[in-house]
C-alpha atoms as a PDB file:
ATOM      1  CA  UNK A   1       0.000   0.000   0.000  1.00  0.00           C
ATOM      2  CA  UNK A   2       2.865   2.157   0.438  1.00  0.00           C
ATOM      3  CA  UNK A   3       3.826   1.694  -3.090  1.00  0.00           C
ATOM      4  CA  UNK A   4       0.442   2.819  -4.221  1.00  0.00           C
ATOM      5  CA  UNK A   5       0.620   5.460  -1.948  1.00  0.00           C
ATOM      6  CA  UNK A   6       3.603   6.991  -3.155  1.00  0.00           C
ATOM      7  CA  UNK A   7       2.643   6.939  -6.761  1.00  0.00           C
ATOM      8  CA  UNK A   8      -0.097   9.625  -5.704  1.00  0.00           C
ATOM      9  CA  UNK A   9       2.170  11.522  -2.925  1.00  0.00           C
ATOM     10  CA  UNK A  10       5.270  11.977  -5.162  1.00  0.00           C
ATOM     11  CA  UNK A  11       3.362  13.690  -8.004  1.00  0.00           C
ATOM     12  CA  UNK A  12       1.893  16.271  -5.364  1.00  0.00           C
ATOM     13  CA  UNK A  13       5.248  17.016  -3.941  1.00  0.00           C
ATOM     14  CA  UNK A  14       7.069  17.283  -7.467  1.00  0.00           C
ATOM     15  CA  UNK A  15       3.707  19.697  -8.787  1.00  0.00           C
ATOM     16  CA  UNK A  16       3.999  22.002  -5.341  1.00  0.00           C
ATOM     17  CA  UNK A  17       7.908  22.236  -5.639  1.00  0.00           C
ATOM     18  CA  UNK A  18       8.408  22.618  -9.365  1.00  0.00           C
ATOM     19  CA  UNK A  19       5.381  23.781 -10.469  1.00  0.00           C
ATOM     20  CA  UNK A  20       3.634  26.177  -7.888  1.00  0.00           C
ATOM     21  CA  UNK A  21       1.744  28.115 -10.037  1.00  0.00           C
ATOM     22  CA  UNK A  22       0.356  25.384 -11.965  1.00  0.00           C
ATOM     23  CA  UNK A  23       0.414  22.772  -9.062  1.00  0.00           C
ATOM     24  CA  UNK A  24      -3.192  21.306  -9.754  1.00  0.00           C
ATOM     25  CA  UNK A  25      -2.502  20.859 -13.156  1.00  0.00           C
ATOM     26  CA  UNK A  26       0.848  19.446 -13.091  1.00  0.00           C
ATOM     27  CA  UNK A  27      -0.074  16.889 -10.360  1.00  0.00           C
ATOM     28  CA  UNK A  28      -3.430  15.799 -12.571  1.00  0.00           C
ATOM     29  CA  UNK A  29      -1.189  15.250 -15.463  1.00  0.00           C
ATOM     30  CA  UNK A  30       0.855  13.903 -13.680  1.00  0.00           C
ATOM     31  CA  UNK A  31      -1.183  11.237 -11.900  1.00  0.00           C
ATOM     32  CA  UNK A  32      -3.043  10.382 -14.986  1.00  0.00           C
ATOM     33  CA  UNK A  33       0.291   8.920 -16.645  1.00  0.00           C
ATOM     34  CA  UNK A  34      -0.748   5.870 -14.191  1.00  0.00           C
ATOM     35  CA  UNK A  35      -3.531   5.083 -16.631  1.00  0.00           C
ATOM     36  CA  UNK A  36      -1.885   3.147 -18.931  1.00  0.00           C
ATOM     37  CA  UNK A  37      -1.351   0.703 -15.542  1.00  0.00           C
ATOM     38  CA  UNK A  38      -5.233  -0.288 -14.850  1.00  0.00           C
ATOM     39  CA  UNK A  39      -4.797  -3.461 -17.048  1.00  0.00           C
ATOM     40  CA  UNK A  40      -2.733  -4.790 -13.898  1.00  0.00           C
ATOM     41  CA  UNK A  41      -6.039  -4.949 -12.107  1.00  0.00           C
ATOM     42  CA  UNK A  42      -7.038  -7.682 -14.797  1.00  0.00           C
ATOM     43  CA  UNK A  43      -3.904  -9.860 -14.352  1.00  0.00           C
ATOM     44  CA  UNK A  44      -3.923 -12.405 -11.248  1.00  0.00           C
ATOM     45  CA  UNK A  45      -1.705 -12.165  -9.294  1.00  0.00           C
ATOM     46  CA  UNK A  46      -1.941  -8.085  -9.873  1.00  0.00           C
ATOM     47  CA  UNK A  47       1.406  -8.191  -8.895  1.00  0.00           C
ATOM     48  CA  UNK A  48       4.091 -10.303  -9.764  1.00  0.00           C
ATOM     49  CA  UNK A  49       7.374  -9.378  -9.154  1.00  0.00           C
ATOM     50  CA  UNK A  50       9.055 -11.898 -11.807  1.00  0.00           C
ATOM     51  CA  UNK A  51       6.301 -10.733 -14.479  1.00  0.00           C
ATOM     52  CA  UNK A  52       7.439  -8.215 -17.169  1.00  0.00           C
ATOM     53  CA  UNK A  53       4.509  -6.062 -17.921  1.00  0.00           C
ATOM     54  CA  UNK A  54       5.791  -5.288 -21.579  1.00  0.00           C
ATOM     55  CA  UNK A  55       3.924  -8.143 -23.692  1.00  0.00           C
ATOM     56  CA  UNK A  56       1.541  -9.542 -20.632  1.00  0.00           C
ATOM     57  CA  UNK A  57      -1.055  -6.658 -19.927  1.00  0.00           C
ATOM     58  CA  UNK A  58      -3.297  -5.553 -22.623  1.00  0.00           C
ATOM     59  CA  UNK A  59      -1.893  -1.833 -22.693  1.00  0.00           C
ATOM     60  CA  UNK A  60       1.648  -2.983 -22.531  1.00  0.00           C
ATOM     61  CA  UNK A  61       1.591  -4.662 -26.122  1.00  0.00           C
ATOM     62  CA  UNK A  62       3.267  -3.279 -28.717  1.00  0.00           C
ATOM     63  CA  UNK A  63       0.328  -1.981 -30.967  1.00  0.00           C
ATOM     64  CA  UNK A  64      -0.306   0.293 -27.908  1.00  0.00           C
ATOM     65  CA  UNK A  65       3.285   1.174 -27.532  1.00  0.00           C
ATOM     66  CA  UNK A  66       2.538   2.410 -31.152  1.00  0.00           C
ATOM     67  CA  UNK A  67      -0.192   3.683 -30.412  1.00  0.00           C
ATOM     68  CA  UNK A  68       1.274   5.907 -27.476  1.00  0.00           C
ATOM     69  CA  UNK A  69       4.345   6.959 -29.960  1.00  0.00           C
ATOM     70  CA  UNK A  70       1.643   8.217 -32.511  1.00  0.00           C
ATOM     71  CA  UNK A  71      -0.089   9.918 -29.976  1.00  0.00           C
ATOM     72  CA  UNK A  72       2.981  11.456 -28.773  1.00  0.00           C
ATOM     73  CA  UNK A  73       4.532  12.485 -32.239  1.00  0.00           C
ATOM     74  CA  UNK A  74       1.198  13.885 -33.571  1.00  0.00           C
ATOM     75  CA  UNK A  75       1.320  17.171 -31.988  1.00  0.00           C
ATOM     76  CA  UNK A  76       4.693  17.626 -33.394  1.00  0.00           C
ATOM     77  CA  UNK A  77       3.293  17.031 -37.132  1.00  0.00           C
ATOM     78  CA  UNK A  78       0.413  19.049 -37.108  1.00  0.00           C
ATOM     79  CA  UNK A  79       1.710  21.856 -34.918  1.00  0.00           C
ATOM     80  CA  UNK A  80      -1.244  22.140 -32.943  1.00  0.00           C
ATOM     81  CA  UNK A  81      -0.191  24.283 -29.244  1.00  0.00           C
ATOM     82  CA  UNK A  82       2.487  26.247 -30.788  1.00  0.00           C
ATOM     83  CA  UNK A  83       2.255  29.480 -28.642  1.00  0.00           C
ATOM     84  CA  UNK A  84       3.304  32.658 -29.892  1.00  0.00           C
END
């Protein structure tokens, strides 16, 4: 539980300390990185310390590793959020 604890806590603290003006949105964005982690609640045992996620859980596969790249690079392309 400490784990899962932390995973919430450390965002926070990073968001308050680095971010200060933006602290609610930094720790949301944050936090919601974890996402791509709710197919361990499908898995049994959730947790299995000899288990490499990469391959097992349904997120973890490479078409969403592509997926995720696209998503990432697609901003770049169409230059959508360039500030001026």
């Amino acid at each position: 539980m400490i784990h899962v604890a932390l995973h919430f806590i450390v965002p926070l603290l990073v968001a308050l300390a680095f971010y200060r003006s933006r602290w609610r949105n930094a720790a949301v964005i944050m936090m919601a990185t974890m996402i791509v982690d709710v197919d361990h609640l499908l898995a049994t045992p959730i947790y299995d310390p000899n288990r490499c996620s990469i391959g097992f859980h349904p997120l973890h596969t490479a078409p969403a590793i592509v997926i995720y790249a696209a998503l990432f690079v697609l901003p770049l392309i169409v230059g959508g959020g360039e500030r001026s």
